[in-house]
PDB file of N, CA and C in Angstrom:
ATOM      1  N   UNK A   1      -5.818 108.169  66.080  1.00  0.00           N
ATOM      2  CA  UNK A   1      -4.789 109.056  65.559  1.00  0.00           C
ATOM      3  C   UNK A   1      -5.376 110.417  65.180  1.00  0.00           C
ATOM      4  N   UNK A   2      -6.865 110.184  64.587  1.00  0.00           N
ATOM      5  CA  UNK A   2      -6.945 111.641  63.869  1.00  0.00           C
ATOM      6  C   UNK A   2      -7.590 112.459  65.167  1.00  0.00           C
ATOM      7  N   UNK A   3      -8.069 112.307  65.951  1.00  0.00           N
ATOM      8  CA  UNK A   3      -9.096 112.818  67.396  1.00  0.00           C
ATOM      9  C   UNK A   3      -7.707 113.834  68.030  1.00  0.00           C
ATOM     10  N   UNK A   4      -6.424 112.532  68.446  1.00  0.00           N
ATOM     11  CA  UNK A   4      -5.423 112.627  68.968  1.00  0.00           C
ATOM     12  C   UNK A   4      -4.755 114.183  68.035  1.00  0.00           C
ATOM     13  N   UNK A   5      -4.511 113.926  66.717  1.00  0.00           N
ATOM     14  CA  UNK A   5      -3.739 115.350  65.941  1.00  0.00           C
ATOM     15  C   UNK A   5      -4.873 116.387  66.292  1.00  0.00           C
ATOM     16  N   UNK A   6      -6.393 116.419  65.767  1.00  0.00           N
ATOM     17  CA  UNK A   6      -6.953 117.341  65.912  1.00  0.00           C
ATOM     18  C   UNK A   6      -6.884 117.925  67.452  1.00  0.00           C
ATOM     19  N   UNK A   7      -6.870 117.423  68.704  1.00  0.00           N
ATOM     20  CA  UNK A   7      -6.492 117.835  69.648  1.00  0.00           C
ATOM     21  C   UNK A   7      -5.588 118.484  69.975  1.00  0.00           C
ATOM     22  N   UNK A   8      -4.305 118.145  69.257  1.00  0.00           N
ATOM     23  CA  UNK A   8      -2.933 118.933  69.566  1.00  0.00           C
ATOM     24  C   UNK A   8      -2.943 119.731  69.098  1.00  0.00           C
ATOM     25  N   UNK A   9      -3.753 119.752  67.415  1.00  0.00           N
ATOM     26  CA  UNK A   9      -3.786 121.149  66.514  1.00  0.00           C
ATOM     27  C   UNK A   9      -4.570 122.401  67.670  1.00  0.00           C
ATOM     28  N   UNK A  10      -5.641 121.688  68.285  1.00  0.00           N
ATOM     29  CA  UNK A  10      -6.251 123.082  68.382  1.00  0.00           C
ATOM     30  C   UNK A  10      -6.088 123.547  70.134  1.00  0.00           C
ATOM     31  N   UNK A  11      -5.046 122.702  70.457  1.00  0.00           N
ATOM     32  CA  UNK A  11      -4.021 123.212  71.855  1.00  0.00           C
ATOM     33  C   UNK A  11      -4.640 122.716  72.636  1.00  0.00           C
ATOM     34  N   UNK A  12      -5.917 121.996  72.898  1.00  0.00           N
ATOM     35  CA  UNK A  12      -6.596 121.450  74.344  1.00  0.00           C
ATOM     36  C   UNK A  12      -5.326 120.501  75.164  1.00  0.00           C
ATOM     37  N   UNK A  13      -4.551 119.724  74.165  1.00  0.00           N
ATOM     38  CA  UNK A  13      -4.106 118.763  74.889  1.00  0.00           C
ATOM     39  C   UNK A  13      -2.518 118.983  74.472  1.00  0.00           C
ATOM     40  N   UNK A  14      -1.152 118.752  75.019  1.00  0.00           N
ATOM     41  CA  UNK A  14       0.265 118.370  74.630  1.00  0.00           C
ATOM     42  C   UNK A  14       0.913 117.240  74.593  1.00  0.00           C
ATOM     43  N   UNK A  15       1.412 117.139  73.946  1.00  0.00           N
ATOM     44  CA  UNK A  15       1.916 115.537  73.814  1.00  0.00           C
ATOM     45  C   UNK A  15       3.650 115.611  73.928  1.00  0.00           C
ATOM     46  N   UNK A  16       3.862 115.319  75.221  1.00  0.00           N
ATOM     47  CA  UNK A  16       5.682 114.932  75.769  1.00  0.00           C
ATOM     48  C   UNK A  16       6.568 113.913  75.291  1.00  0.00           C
ATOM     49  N   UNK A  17       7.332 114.027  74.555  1.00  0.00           N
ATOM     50  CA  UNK A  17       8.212 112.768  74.214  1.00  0.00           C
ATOM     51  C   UNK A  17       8.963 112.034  75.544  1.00  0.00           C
ATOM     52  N   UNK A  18       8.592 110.686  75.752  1.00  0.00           N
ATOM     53  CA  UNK A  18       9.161 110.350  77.018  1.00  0.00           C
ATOM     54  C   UNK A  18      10.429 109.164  76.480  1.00  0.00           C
ATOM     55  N   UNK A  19      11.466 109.224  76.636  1.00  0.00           N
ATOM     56  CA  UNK A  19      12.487 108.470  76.358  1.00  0.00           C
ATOM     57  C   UNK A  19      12.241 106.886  76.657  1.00  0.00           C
ATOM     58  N   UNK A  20      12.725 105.898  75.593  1.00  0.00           N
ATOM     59  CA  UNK A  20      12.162 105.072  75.749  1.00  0.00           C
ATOM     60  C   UNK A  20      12.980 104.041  77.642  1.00  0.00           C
ATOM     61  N   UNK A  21      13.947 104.811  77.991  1.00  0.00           N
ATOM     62  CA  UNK A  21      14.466 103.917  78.949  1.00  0.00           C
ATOM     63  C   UNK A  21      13.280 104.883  80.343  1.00  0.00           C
ATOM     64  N   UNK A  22      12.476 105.091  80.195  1.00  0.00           N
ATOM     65  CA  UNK A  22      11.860 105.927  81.056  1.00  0.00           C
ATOM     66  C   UNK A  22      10.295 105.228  80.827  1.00  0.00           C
ATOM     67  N   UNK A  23      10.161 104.342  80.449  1.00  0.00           N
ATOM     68  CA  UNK A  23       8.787 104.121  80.409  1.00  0.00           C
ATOM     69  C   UNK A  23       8.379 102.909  81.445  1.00  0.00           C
ATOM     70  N   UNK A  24       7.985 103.179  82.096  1.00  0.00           N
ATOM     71  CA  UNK A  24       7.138 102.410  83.017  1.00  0.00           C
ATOM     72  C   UNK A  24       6.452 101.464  82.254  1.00  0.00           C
ATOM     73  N   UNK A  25       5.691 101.264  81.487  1.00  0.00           N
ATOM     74  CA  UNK A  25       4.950  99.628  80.910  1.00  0.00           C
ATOM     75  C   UNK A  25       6.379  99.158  80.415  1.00  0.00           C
ATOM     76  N   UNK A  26       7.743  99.559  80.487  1.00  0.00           N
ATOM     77  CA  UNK A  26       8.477  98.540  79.869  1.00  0.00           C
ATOM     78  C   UNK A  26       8.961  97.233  81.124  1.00  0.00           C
ATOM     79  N   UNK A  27       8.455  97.597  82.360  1.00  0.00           N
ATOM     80  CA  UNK A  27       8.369  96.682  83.208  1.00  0.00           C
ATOM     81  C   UNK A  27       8.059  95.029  82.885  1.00  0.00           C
ATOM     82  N   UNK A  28       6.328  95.367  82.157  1.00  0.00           N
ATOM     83  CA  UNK A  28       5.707  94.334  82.151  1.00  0.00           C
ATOM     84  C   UNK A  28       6.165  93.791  80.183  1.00  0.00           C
ATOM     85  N   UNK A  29       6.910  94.697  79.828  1.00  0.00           N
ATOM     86  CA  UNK A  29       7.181  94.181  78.496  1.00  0.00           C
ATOM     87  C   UNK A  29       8.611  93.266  77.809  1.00  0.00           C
ATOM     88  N   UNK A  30       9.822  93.850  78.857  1.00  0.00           N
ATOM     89  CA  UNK A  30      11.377  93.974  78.571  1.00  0.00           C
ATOM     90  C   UNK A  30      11.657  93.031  79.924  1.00  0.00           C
ATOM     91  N   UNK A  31      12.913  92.747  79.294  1.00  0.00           N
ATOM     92  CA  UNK A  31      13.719  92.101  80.528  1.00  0.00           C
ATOM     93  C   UNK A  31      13.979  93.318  80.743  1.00  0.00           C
ATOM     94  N   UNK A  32      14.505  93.452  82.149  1.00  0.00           N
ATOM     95  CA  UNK A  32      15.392  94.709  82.578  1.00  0.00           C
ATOM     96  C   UNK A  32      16.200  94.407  83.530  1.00  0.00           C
ATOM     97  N   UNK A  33      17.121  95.176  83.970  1.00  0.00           N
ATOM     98  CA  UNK A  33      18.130  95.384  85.096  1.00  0.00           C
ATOM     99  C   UNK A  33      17.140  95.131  86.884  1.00  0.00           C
ATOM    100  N   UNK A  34      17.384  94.572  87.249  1.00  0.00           N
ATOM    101  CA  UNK A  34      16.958  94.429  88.962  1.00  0.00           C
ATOM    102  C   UNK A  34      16.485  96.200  89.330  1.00  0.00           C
ATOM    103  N   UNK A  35      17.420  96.929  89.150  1.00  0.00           N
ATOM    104  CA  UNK A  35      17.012  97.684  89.839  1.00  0.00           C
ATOM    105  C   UNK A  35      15.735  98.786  89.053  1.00  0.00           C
ATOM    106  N   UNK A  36      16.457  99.052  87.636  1.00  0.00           N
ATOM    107  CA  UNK A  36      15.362  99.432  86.915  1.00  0.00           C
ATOM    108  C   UNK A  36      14.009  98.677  87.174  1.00  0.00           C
ATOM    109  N   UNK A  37      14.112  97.465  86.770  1.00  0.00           N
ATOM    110  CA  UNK A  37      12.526  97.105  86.797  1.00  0.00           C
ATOM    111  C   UNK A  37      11.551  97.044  88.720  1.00  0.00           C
ATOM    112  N   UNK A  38      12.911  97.384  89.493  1.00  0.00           N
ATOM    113  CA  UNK A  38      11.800  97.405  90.749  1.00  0.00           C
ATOM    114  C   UNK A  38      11.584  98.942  90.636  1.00  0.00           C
ATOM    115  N   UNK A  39      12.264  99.598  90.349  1.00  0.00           N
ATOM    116  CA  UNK A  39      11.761 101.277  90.593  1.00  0.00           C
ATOM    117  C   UNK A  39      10.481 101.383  89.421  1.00  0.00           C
ATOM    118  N   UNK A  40      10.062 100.631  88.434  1.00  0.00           N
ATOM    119  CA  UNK A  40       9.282 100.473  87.833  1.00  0.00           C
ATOM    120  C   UNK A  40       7.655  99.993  88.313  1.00  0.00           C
ATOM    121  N   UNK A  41       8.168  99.136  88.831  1.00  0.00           N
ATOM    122  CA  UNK A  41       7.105  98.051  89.860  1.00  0.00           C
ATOM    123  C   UNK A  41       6.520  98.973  90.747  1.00  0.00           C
ATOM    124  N   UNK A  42       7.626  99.820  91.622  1.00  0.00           N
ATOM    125  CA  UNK A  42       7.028 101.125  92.366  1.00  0.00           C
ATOM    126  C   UNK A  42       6.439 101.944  91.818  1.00  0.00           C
ATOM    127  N   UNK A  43       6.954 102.679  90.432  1.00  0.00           N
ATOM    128  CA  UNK A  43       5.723 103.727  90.032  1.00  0.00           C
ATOM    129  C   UNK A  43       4.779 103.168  89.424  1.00  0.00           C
ATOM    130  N   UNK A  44       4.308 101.939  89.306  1.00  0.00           N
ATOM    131  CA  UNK A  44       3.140 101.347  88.800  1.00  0.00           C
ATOM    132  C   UNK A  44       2.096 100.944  90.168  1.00  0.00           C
ATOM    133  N   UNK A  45       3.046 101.109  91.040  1.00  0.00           N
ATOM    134  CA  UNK A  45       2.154 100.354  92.682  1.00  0.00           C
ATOM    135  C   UNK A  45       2.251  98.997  92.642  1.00  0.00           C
ATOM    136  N   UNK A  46       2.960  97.972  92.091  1.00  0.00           N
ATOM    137  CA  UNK A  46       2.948  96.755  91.547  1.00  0.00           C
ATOM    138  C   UNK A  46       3.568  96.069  93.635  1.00  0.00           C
ATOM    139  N   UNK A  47       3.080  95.386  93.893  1.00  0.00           N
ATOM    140  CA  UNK A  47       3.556  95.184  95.308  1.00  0.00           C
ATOM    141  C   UNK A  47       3.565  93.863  95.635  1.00  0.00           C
ATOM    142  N   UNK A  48       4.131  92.985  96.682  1.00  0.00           N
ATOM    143  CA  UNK A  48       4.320  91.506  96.669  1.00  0.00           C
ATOM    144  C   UNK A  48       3.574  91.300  97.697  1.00  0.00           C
ATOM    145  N   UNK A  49       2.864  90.108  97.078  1.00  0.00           N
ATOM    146  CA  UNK A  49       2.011  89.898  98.057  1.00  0.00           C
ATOM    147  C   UNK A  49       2.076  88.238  98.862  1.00  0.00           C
ATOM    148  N   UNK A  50       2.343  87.970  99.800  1.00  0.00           N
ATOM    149  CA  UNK A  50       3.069  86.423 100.471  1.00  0.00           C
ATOM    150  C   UNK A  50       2.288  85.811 101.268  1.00  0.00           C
TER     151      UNK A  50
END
C-alpha cells in the first residue's frame, strides 16, 4: 500500500478505476452469464483443450 501511494504521489505511475462488471479475474472468481464469462476466458487466453 505505502510503495503503491508513494508512487502515485510522485506521478511515476496512475491508477484507473475499472468497474467491477469489467474485470477479467472475475471469470475465475463469480458465477457469470455464458457470454460474459467466455469473452472473459478470451481476454485472459484461457482456451479448450480436447
Amino acid at each position: 500500500y505505502h510503495y503503491i501511494h508513494f508512487c502515485v504521489k510522485d506521478g511515476s505511475i496512475e491508477l484507473l478505476y475499472c468497474p467491477m462488471e469489467n474485470m477479467v479475474a472475475n471469470t475465475l472468481t463469480k458465477a457469470l452469464p455464458s457470454v460474459k464469462a467466455k469473452h472473459f476466458a478470451h481476454e485472459l487466453g484461457v482456451r479448450i483443450v480436447v
